[in-house]
N, C-alpha and C. Protein backbone atom coordinates (compact mmCIF):
# COMPACT_ATOMS: atom_id res chain seq x y z
N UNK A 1 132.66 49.06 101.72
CA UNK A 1 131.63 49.58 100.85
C UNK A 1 131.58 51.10 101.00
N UNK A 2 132.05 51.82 100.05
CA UNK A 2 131.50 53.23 100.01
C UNK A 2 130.68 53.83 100.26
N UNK A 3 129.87 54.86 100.98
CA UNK A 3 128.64 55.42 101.17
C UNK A 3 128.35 56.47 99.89
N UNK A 4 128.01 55.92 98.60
CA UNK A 4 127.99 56.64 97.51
C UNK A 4 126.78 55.96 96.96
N UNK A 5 125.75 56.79 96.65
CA UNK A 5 124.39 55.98 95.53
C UNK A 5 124.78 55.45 94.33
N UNK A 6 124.70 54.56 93.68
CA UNK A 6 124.78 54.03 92.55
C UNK A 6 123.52 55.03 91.29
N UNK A 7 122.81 54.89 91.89
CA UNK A 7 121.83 55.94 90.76
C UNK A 7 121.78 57.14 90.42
N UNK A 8 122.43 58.00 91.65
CA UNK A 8 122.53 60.28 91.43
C UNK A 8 123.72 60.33 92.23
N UNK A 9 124.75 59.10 92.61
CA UNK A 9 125.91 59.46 92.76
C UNK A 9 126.14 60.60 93.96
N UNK A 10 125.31 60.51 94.87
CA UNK A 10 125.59 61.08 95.74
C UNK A 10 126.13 60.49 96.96
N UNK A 11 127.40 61.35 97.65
CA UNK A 11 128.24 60.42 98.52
C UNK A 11 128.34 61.75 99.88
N UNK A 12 128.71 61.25 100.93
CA UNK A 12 128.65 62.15 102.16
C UNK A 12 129.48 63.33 101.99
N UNK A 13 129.01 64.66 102.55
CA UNK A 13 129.52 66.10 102.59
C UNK A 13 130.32 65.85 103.76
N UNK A 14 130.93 66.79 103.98
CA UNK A 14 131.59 67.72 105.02
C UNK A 14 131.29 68.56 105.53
N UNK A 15 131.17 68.94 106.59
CA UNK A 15 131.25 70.14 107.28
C UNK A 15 131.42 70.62 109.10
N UNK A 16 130.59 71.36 109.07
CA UNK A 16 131.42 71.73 110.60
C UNK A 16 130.03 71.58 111.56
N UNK A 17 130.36 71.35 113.24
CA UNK A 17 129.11 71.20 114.28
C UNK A 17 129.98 72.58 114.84
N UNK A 18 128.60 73.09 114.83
CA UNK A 18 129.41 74.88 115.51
C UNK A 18 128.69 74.82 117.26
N UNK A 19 128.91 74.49 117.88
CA UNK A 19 128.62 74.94 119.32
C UNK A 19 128.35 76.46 119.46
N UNK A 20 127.61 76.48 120.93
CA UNK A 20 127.52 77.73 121.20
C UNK A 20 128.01 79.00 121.20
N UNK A 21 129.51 78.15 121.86
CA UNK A 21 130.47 78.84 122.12
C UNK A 21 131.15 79.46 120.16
N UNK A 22 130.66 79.43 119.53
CA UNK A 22 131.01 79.22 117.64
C UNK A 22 132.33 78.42 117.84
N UNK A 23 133.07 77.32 118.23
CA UNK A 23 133.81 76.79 118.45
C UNK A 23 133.85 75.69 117.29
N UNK A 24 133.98 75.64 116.15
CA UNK A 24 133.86 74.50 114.95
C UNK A 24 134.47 73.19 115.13
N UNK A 25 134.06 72.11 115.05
CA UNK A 25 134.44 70.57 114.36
C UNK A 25 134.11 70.09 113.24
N UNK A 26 134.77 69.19 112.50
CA UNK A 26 134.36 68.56 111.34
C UNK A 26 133.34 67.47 111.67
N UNK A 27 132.77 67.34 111.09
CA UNK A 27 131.78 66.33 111.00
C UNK A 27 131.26 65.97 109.61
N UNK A 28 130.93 64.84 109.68
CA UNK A 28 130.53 64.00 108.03
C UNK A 28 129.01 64.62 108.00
N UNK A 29 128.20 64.40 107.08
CA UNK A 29 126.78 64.41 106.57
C UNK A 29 126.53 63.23 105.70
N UNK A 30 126.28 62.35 106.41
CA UNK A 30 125.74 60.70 105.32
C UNK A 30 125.12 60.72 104.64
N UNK A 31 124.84 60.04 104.14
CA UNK A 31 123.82 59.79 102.83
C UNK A 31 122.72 58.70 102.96
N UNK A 32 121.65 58.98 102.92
CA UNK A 32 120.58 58.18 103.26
C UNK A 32 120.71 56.61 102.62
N UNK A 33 121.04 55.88 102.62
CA UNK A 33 121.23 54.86 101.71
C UNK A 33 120.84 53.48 102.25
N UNK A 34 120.15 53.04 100.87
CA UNK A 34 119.31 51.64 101.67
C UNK A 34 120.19 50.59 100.33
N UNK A 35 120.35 49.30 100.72
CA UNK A 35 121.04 48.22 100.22
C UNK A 35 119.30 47.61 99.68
N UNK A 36 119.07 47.19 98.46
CA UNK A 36 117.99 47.06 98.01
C UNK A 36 117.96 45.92 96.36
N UNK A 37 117.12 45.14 96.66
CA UNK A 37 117.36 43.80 95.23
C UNK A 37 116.10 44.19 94.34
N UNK A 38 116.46 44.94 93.13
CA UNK A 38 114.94 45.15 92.36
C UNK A 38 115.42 44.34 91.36
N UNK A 39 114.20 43.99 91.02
CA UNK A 39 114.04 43.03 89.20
C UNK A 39 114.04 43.88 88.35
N UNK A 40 114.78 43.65 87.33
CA UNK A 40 115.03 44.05 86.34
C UNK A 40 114.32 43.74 84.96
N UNK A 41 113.19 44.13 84.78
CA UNK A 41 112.54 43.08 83.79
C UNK A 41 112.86 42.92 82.16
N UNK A 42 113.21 43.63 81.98
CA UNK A 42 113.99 43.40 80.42
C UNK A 42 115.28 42.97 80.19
N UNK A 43 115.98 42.56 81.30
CA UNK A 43 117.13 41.69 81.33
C UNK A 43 116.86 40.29 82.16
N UNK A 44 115.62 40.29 82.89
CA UNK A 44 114.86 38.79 83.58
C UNK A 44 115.31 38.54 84.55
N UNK A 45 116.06 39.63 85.51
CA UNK A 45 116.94 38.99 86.76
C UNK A 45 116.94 40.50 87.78
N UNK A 46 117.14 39.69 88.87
CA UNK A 46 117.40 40.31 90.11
C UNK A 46 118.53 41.11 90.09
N UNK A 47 118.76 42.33 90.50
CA UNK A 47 120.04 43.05 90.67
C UNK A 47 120.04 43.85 92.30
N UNK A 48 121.25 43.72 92.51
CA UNK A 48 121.48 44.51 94.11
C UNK A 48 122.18 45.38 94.01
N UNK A 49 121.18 47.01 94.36
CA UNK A 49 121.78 48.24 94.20
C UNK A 49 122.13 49.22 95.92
N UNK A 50 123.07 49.78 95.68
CA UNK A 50 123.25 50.26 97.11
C UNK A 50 122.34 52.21 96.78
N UNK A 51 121.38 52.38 97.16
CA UNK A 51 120.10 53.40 96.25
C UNK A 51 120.09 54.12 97.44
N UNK A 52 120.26 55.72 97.59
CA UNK A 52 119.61 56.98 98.07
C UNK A 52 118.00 57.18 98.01
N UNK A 53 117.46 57.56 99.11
CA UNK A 53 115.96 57.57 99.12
C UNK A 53 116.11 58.48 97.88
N UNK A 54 116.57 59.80 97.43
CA UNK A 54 116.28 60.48 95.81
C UNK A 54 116.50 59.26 94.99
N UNK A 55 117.21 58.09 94.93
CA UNK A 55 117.65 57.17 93.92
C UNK A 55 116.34 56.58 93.34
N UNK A 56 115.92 56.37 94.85
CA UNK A 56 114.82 55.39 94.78
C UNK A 56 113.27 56.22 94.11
N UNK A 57 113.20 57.54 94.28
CA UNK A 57 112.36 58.21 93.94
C UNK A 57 112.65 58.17 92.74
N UNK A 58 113.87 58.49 92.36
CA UNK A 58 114.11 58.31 90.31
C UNK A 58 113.98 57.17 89.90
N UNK A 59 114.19 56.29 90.46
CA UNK A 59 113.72 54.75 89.92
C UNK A 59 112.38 54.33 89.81
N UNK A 60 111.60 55.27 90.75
CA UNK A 60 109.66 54.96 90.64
C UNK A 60 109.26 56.16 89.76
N UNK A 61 110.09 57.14 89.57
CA UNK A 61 109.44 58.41 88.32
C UNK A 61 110.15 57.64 87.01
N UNK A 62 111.34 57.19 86.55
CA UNK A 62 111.54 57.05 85.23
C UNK A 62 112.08 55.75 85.01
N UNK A 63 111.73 55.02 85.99
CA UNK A 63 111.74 53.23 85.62
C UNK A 63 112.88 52.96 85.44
N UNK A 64 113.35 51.58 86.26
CA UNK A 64 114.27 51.48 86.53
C UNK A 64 115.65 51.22 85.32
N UNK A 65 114.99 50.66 84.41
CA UNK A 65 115.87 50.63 83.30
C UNK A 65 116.75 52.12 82.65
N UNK A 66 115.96 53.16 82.71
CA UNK A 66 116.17 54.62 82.68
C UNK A 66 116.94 54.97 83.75
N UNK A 67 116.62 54.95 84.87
CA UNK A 67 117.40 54.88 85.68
C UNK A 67 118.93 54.42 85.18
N UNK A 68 119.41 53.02 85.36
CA UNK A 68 120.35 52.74 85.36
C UNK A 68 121.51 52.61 84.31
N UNK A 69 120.26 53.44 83.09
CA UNK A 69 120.96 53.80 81.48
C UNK A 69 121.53 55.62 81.88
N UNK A 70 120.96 56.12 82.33
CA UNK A 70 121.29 57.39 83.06
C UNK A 70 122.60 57.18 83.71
N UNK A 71 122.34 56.58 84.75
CA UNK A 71 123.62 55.92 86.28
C UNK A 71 124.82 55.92 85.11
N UNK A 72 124.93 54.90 84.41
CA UNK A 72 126.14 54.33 83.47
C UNK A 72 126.64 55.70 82.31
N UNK A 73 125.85 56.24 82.25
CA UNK A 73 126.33 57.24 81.05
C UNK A 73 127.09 58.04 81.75
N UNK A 74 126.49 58.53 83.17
CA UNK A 74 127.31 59.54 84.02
C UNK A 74 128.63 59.28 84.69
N UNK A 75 128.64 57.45 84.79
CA UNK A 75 129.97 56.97 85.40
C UNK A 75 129.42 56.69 86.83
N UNK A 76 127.97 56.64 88.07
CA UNK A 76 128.01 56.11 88.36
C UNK A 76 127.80 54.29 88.81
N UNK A 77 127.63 54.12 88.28
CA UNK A 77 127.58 52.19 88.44
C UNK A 77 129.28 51.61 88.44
N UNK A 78 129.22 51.07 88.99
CA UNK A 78 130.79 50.33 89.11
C UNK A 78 130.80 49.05 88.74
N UNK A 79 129.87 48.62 87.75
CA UNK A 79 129.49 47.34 86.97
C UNK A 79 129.38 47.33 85.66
């Protein structure tokens, strides 16, 4: 499973842990992501989205149907 939101398509950065010494490593930056089953009410069924806490905030500001008419126009949903 990818660590990528289905709703704002956001997936883990890159970058560096700088020590004291300014000595750089790579290191990931994850993505907050919760595995989550919302109802869908104008299609009558349960759906399971893999949602970013921002996902989830756009899904309680512009309802989830908006939401996931948004997601699909941009290319992310993989359904």
């Amino acid at each position: 499973m990818a660590k990528i939101c289905q709703i704002t398509g956001k997936r883990a950065m890159v970058g560096n842990n700088v020590s004291h010494s300014n000595t750089k490593t790579k290191r990931k930056f994850n993505v907050n992501l919760f595995k989550r089953k919302l109802y869908w009410v104008e299609e009558e069924c349960w759906i399971s989205l893999n949602v970013s806490a921002a996902g989830l905030r756009t899904i309680n500001k512009i309802g989830l149907n908006a939401a996931l008419k948004k997601a699909a126009d941009k290319g992310y949903l993989n359904a």
